[in-house]
Structure formats: structure tokens, C-alpha cells
PDB file of N, CA and C in Angstrom:
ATOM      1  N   UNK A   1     248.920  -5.385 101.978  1.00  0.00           N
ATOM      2  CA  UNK A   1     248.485  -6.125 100.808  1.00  0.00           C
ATOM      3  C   UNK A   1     247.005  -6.451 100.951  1.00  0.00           C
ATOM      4  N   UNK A   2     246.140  -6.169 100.171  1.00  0.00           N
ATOM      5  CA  UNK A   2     244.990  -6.714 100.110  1.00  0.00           C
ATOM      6  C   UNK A   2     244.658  -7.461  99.516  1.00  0.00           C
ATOM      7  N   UNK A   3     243.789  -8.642  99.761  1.00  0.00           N
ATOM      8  CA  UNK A   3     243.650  -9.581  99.165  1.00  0.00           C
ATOM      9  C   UNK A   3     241.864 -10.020  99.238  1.00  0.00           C
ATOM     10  N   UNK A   4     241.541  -9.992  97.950  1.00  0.00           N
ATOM     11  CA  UNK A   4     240.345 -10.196  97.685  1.00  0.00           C
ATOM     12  C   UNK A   4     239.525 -11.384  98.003  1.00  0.00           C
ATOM     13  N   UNK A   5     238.696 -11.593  98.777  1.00  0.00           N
ATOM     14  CA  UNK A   5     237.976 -12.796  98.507  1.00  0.00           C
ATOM     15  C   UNK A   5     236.673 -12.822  97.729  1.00  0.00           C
ATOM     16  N   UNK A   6     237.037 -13.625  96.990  1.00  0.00           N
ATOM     17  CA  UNK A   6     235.014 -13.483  96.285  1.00  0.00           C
ATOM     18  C   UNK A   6     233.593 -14.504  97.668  1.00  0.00           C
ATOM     19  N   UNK A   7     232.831 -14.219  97.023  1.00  0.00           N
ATOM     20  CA  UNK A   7     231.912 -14.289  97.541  1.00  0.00           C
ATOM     21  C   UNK A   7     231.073 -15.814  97.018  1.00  0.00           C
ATOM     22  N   UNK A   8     230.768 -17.027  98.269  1.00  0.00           N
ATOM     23  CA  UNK A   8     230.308 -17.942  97.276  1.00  0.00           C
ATOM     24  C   UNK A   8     229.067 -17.848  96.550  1.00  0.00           C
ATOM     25  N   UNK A   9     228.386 -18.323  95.409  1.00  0.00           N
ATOM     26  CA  UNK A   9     227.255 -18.508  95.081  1.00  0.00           C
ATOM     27  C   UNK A   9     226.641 -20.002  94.740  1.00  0.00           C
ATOM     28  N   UNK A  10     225.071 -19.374  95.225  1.00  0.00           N
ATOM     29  CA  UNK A  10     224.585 -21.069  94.656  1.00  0.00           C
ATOM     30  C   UNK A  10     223.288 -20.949  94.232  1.00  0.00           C
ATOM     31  N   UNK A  11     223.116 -21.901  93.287  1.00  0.00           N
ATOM     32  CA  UNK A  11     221.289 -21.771  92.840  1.00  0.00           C
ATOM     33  C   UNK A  11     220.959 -22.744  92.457  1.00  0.00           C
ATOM     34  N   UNK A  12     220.178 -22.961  92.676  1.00  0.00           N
ATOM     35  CA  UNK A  12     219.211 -24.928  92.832  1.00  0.00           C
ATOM     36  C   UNK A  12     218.255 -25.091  92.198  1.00  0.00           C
ATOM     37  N   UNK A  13     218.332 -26.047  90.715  1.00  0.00           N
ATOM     38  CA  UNK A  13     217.658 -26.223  89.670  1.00  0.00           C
ATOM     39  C   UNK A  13     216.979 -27.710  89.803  1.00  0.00           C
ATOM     40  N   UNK A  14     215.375 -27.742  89.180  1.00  0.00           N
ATOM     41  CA  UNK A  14     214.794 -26.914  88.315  1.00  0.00           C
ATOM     42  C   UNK A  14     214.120 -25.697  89.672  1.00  0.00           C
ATOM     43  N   UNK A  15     213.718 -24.707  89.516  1.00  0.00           N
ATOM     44  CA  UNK A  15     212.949 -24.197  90.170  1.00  0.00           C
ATOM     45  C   UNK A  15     212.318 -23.010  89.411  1.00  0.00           C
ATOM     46  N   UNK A  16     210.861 -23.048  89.884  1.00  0.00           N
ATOM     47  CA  UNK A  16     210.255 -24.037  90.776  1.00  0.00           C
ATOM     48  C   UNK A  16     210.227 -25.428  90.168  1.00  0.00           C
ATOM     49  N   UNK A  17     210.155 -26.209  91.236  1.00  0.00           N
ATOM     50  CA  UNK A  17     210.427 -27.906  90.824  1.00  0.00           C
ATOM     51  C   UNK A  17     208.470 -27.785  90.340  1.00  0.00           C
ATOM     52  N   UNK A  18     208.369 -28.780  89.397  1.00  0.00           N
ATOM     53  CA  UNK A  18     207.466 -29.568  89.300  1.00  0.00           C
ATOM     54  C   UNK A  18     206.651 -30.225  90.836  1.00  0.00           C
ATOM     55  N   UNK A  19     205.434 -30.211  90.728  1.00  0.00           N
ATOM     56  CA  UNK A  19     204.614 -31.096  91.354  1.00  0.00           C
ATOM     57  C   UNK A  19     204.965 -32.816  91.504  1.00  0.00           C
ATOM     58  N   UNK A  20     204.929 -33.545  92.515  1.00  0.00           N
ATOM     59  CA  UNK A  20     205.645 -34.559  92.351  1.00  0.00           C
ATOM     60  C   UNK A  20     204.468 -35.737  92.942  1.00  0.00           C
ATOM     61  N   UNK A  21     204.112 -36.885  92.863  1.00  0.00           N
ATOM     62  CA  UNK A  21     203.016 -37.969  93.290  1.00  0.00           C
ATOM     63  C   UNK A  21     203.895 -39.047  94.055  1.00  0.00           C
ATOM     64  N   UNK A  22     203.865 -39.321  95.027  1.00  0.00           N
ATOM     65  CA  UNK A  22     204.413 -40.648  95.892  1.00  0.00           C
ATOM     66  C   UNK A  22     204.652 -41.793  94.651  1.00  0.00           C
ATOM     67  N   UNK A  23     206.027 -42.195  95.020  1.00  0.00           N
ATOM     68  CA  UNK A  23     206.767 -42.850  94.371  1.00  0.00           C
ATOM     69  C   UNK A  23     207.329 -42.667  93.302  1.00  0.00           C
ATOM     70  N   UNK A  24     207.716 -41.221  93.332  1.00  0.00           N
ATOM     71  CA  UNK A  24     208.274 -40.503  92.174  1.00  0.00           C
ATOM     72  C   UNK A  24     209.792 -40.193  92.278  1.00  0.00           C
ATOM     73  N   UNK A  25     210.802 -40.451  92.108  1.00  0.00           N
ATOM     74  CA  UNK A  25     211.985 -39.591  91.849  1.00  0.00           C
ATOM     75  C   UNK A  25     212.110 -38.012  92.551  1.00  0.00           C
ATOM     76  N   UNK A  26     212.840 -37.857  93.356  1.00  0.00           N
ATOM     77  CA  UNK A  26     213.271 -36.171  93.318  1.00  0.00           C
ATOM     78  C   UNK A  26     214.748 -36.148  92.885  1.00  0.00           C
ATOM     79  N   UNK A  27     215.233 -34.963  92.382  1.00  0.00           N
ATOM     80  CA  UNK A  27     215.889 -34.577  91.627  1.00  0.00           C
ATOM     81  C   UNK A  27     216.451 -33.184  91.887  1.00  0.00           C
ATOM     82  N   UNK A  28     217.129 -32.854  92.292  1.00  0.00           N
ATOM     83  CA  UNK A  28     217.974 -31.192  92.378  1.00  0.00           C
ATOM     84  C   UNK A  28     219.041 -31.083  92.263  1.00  0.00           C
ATOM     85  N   UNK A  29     219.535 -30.089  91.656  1.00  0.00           N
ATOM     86  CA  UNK A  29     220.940 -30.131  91.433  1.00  0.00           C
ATOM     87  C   UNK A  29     221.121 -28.474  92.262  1.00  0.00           C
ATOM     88  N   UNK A  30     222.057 -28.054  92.524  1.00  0.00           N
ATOM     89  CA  UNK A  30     223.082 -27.117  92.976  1.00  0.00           C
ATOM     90  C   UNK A  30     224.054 -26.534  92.296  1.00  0.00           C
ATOM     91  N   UNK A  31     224.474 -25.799  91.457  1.00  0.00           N
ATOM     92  CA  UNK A  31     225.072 -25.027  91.023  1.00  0.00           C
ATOM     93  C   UNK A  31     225.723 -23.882  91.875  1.00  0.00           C
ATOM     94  N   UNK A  32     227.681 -23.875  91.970  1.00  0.00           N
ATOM     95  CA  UNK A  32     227.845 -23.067  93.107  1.00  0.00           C
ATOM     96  C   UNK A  32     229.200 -22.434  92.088  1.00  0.00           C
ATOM     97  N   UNK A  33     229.771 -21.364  92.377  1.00  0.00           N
ATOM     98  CA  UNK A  33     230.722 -20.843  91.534  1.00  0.00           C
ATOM     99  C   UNK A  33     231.840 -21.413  92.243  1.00  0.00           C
ATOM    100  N   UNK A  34     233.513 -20.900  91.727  1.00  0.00           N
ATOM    101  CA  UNK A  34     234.675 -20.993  92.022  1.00  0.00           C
ATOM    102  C   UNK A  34     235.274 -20.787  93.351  1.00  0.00           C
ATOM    103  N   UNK A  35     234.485 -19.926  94.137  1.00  0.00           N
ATOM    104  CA  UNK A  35     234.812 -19.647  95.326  1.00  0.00           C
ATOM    105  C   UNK A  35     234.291 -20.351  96.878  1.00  0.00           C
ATOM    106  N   UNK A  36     233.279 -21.435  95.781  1.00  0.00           N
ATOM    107  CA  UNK A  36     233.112 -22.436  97.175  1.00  0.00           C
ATOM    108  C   UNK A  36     233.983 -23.691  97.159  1.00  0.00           C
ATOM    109  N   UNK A  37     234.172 -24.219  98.706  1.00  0.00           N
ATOM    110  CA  UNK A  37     234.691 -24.903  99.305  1.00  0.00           C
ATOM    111  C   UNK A  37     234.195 -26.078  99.839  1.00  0.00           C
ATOM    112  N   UNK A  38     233.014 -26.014 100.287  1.00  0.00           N
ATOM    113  CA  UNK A  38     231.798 -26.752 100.830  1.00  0.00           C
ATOM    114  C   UNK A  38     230.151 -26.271 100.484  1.00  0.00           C
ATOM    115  N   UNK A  39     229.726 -27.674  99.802  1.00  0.00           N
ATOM    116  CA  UNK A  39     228.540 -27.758  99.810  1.00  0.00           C
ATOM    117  C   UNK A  39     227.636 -28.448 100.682  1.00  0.00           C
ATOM    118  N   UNK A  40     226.612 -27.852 101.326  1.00  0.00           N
ATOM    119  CA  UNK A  40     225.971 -28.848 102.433  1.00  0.00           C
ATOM    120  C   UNK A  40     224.247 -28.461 102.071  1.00  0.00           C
ATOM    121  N   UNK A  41     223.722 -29.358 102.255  1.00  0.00           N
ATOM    122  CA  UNK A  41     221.826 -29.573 101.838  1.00  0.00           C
ATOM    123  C   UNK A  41     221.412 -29.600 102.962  1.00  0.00           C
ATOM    124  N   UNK A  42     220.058 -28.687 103.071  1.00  0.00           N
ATOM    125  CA  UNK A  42     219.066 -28.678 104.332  1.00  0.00           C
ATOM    126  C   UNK A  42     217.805 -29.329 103.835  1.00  0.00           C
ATOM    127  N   UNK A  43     216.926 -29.580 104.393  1.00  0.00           N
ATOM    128  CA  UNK A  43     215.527 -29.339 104.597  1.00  0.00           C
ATOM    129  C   UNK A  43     215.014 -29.272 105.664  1.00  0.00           C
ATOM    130  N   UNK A  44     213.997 -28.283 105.455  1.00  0.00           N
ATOM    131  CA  UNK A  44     213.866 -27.152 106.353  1.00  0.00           C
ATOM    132  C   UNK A  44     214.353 -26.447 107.593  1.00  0.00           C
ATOM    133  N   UNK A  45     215.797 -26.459 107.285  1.00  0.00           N
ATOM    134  CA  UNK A  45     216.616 -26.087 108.028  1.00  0.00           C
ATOM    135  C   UNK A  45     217.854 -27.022 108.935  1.00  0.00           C
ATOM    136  N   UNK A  46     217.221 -28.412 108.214  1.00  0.00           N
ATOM    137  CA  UNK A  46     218.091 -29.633 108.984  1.00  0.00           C
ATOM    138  C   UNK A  46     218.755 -29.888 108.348  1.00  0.00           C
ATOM    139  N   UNK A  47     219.985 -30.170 108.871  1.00  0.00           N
ATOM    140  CA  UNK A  47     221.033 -30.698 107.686  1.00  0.00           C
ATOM    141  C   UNK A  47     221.116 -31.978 107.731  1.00  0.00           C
ATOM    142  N   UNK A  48     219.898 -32.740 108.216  1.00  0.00           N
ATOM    143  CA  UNK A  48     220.144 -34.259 107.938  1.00  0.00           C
ATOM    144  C   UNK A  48     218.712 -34.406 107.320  1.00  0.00           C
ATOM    145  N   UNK A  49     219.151 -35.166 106.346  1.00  0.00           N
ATOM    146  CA  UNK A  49     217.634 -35.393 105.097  1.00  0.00           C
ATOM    147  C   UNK A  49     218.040 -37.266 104.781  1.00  0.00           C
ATOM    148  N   UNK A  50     217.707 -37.999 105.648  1.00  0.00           N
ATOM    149  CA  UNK A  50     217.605 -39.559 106.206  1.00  0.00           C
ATOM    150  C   UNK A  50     218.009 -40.453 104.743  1.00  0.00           C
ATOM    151  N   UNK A  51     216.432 -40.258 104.036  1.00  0.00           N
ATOM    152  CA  UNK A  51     216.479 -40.796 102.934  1.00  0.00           C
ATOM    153  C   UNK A  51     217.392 -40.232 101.301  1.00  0.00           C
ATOM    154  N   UNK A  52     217.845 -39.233 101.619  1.00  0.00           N
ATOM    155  CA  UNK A  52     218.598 -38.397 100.433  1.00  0.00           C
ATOM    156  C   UNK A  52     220.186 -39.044  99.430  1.00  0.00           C
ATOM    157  N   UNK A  53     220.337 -38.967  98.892  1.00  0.00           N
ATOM    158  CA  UNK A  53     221.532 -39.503  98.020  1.00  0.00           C
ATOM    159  C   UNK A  53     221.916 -38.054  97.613  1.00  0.00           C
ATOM    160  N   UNK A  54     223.333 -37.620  97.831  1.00  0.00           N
ATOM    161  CA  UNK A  54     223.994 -36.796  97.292  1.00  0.00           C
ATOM    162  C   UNK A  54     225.396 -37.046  96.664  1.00  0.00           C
ATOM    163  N   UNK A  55     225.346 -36.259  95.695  1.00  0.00           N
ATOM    164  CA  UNK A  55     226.489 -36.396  94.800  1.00  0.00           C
ATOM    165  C   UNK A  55     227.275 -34.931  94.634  1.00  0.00           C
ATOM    166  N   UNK A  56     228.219 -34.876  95.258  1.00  0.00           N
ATOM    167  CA  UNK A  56     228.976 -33.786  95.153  1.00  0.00           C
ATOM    168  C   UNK A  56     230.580 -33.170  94.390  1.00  0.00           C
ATOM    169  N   UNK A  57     230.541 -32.620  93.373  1.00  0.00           N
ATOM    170  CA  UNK A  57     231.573 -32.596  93.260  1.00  0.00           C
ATOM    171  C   UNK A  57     232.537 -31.029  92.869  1.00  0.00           C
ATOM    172  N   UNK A  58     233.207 -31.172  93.237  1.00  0.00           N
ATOM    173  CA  UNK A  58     234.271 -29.720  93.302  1.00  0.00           C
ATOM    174  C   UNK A  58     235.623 -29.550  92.661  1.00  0.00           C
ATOM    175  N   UNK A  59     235.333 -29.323  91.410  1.00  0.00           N
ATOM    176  CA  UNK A  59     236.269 -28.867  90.632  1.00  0.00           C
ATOM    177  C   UNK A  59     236.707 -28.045  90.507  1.00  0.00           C
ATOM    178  N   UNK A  60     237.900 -27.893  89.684  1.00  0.00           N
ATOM    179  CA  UNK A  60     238.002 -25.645  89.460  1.00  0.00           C
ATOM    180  C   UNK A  60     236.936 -25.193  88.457  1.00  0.00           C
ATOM    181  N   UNK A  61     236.290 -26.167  87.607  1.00  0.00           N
ATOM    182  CA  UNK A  61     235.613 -25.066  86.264  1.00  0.00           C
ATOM    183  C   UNK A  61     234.398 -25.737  86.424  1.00  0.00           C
ATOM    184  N   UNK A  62     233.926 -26.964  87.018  1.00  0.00           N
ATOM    185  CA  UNK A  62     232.715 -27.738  87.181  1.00  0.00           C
ATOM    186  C   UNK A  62     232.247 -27.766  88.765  1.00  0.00           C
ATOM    187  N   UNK A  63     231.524 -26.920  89.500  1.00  0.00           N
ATOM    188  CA  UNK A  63     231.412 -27.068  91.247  1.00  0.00           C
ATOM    189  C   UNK A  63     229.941 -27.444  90.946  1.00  0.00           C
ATOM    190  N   UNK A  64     229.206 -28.495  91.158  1.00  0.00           N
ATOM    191  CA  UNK A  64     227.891 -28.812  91.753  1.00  0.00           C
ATOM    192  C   UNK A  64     227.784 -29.902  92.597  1.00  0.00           C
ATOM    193  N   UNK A  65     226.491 -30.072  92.777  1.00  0.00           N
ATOM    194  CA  UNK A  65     226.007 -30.927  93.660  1.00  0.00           C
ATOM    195  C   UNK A  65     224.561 -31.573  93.689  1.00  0.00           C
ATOM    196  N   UNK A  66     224.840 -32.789  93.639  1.00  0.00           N
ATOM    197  CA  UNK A  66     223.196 -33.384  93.296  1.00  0.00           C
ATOM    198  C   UNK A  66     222.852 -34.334  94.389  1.00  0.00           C
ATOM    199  N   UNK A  67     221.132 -34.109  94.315  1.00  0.00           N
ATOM    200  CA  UNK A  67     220.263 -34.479  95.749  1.00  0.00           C
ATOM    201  C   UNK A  67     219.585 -35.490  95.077  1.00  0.00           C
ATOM    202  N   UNK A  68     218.654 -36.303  95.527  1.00  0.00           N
ATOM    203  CA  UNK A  68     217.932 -37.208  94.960  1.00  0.00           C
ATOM    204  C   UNK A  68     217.405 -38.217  95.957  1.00  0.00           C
ATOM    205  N   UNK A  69     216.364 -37.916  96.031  1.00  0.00           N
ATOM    206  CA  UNK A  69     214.948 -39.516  96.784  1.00  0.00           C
ATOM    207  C   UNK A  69     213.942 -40.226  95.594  1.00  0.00           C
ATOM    208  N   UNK A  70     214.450 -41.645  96.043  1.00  0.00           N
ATOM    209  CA  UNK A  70     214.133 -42.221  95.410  1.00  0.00           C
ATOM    210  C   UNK A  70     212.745 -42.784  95.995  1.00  0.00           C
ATOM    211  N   UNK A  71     211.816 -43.302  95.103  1.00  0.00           N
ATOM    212  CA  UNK A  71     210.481 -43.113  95.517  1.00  0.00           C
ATOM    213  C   UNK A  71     209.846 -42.619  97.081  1.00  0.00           C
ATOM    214  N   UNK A  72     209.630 -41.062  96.470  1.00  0.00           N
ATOM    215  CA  UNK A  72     209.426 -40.145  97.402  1.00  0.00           C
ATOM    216  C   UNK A  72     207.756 -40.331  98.377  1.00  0.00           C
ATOM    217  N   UNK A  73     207.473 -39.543  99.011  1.00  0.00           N
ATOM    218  CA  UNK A  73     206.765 -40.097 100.263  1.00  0.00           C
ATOM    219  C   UNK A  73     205.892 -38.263 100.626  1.00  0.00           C
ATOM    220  N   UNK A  74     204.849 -38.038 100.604  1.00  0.00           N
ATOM    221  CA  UNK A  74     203.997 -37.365 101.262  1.00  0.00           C
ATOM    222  C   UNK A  74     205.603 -36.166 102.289  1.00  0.00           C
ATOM    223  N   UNK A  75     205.951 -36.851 103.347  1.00  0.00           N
ATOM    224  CA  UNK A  75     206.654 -36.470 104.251  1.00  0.00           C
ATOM    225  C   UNK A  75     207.780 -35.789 103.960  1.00  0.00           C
ATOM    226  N   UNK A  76     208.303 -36.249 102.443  1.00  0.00           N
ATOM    227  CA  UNK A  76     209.944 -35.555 101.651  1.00  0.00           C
ATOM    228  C   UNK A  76     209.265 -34.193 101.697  1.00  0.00           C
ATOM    229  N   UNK A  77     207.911 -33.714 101.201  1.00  0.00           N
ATOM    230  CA  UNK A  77     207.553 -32.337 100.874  1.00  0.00           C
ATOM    231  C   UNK A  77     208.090 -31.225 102.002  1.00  0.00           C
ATOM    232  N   UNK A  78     208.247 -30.174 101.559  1.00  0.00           N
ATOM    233  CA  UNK A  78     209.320 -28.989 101.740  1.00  0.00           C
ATOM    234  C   UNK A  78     210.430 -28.259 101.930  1.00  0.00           C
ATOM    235  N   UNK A  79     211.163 -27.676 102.169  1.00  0.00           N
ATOM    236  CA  UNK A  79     212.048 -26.446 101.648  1.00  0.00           C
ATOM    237  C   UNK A  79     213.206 -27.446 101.574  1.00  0.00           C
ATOM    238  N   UNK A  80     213.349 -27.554 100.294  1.00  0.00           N
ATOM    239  CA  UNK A  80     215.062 -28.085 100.495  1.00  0.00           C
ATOM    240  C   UNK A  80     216.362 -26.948 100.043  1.00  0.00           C
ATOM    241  N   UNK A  81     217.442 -26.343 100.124  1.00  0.00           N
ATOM    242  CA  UNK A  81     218.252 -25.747 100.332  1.00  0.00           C
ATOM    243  C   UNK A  81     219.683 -25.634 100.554  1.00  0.00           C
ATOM    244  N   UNK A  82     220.653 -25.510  99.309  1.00  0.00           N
ATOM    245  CA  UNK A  82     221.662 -26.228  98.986  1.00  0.00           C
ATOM    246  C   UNK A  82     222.621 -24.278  99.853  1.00  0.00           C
ATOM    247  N   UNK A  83     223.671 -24.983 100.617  1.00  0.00           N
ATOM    248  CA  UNK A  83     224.378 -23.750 100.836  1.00  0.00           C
ATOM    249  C   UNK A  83     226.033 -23.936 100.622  1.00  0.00           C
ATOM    250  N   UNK A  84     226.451 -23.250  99.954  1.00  0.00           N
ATOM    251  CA  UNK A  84     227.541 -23.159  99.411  1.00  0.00           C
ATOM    252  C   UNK A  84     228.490 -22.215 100.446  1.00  0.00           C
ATOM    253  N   UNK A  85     229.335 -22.931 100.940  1.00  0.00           N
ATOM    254  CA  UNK A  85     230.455 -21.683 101.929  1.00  0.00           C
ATOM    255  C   UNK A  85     231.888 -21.487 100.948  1.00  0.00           C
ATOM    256  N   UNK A  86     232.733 -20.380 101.546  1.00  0.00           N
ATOM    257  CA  UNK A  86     233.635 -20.375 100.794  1.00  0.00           C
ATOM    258  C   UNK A  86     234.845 -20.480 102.296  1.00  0.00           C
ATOM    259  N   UNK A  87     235.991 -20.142 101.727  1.00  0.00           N
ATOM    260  CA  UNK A  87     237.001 -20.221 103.144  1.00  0.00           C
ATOM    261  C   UNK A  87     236.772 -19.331 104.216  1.00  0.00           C
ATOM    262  N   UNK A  88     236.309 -18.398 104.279  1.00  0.00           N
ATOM    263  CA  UNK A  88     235.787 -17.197 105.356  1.00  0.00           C
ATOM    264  C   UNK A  88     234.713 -17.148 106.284  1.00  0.00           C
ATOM    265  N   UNK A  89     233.819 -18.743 105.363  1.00  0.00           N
ATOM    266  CA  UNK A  89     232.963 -18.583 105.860  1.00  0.00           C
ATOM    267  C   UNK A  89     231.686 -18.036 105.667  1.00  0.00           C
ATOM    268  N   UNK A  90     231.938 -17.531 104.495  1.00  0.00           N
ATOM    269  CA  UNK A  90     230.689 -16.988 103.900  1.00  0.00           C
ATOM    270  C   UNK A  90     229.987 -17.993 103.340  1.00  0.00           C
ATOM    271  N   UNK A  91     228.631 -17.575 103.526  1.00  0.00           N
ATOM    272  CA  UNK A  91     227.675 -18.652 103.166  1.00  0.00           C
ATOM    273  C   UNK A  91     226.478 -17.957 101.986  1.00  0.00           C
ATOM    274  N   UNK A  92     226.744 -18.724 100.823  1.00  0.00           N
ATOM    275  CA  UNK A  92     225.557 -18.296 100.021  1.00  0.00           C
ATOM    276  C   UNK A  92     224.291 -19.194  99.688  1.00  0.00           C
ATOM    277  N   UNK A  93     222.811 -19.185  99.863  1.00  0.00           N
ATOM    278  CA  UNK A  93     221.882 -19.722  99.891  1.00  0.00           C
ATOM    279  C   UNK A  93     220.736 -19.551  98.606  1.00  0.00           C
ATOM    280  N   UNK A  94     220.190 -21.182  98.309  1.00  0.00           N
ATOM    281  CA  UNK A  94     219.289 -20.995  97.041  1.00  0.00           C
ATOM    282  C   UNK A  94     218.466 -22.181  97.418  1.00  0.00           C
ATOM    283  N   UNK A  95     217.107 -21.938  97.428  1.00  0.00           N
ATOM    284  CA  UNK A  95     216.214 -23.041  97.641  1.00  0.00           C
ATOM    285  C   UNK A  95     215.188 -23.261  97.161  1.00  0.00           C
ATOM    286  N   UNK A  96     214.345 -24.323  97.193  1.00  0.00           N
ATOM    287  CA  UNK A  96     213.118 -24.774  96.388  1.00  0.00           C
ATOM    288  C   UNK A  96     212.071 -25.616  97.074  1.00  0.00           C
ATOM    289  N   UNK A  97     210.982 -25.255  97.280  1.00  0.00           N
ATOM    290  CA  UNK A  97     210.028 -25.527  97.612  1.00  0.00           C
ATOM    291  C   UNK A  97     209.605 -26.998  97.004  1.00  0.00           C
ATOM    292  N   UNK A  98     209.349 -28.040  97.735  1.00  0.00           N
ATOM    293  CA  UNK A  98     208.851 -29.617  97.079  1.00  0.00           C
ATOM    294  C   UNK A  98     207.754 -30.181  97.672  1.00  0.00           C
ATOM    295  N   UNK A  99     206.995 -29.932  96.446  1.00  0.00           N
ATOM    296  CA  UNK A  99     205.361 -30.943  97.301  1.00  0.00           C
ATOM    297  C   UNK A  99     205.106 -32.127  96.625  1.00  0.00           C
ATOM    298  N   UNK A 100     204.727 -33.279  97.612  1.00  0.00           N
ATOM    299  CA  UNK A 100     204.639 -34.458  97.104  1.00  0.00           C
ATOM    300  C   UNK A 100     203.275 -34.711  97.517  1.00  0.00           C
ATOM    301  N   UNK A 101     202.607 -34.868  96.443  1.00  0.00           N
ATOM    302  CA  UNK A 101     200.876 -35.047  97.019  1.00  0.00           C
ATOM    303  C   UNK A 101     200.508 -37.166  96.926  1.00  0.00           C
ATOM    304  N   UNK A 102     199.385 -37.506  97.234  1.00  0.00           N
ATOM    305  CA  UNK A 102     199.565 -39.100  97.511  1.00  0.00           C
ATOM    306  C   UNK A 102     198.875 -39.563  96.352  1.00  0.00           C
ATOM    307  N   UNK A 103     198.724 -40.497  95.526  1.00  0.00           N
ATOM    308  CA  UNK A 103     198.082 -40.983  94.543  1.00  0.00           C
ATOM    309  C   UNK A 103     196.593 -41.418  95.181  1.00  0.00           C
ATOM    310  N   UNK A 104     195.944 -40.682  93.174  1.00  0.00           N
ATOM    311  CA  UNK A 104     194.423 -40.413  93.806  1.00  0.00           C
ATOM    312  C   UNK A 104     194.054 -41.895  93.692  1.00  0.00           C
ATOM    313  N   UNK A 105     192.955 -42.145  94.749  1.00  0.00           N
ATOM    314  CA  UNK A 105     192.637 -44.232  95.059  1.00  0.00           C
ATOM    315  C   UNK A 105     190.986 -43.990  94.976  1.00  0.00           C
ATOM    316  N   UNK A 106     190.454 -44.490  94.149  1.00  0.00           N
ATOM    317  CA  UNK A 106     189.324 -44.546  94.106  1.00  0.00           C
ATOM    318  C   UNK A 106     188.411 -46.201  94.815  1.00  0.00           C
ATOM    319  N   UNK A 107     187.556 -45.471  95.613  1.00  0.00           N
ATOM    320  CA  UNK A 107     187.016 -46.964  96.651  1.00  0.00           C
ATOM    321  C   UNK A 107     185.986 -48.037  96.267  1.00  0.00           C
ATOM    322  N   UNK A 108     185.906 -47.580  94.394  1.00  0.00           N
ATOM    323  CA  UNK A 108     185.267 -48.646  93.722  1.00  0.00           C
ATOM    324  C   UNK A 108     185.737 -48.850  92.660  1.00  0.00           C
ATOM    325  N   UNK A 109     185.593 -49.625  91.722  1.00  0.00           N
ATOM    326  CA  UNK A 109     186.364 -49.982  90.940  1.00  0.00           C
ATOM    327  C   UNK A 109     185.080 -50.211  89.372  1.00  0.00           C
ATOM    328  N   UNK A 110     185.459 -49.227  88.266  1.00  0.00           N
ATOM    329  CA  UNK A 110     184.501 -49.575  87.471  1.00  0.00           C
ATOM    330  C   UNK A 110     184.279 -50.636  86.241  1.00  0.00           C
ATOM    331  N   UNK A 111     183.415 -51.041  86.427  1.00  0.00           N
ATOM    332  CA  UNK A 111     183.599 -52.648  85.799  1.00  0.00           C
ATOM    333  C   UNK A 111     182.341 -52.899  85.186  1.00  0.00           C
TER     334      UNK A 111
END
């Protein structure tokens, strides 16, 4: 008997993300099809992201997953990366690049 497994998928919106300024909101969502099981978030390769809030949920007809830092920091900037496994073990990958630049401070004040 053969028995098919599909393959998971995932893709991580908006991308490319917007430019972002310290003390801004981040925002990503994850989109994964029917055949995943587990969703897990990196940045840059770590699967622990300190300050992050995730919201995950796994339905049969609705599978995503949402990330979010709340007033973000110089340091949140780069690769974040949502991976979707299915029962086998297969792992499918989608990621997005995040730069957080610092608010411009001017050292006089015009008056």
C-alpha cells in the first residue's frame, strides 16, 4: 500500500517587510498548508527570539502563525524565519529580512 505524504509549506508575509524605526511594532505572519504539524520561528537561526509574542494556530482549513515585538530595538534587526514541519519530518522554510534603524536626534534644537 502506498501512502502519500504531502509536503509542508510556508511563506511569511509582508515580504519584503517595510523599513522599521525603534519603537515600532513588528509584525509577521506565517502561512503554512494542511500538511503541517508544527510551526517553530528562528532568527537567525535561533529558535529563541527573547522579546517575541507568538500566536499560533492549527486548524484543518486555517494553519498560521503570528510573530510580533513590541516596540522594537536596533538589535530585533535580521533574518527572521517561520518553519513549518509535517509528520516525517519534513521541513519547509520562508523568511524575511528586518531592519530596524534608530530615530534621527538632532543636537540642537531650532528655535
Amino acid at each position: 500500500m502506498f501512502i502519500f505524504k504531502e509536503k509542508p509549506s510556508a511563506e511569511v508575509t509582508p515580504s519584503p517587510y517595510p523599513k522599521l524605526t525603534t519603537g515600532e511594532e513588528l509584525r509577521i505572519a506565517c502561512y503554512v498548508n494542511r500538511a503541517t504539524v508544527k510551526i517553530m520561528w528562528k532568527k537567525d537561526g535561533d529558535a529563541v527570539i527573547p522579546r517575541a509574542q507568538t500566536d499560533t494556530q492549527l486548524h484543518v482549513d486555517n494553519k498560521f502563525s503570528k510573530l510580533s515585538i513590541e516596540g522594537v530595538v536596533e538589535g530585533d534587526s535580521g533574518e527572521y524565519s517561520c518553519e513549518a514541519h509535517n509528520r516525517p519530518g519534513i521541513v519547509a522554510r520562508s523568511a524575511v529580512k528586518i531592519n530596524v534603524r534608530g530615530k534621527m536626534t538632532f543636537p540642537f534644537s531650532l528655535v
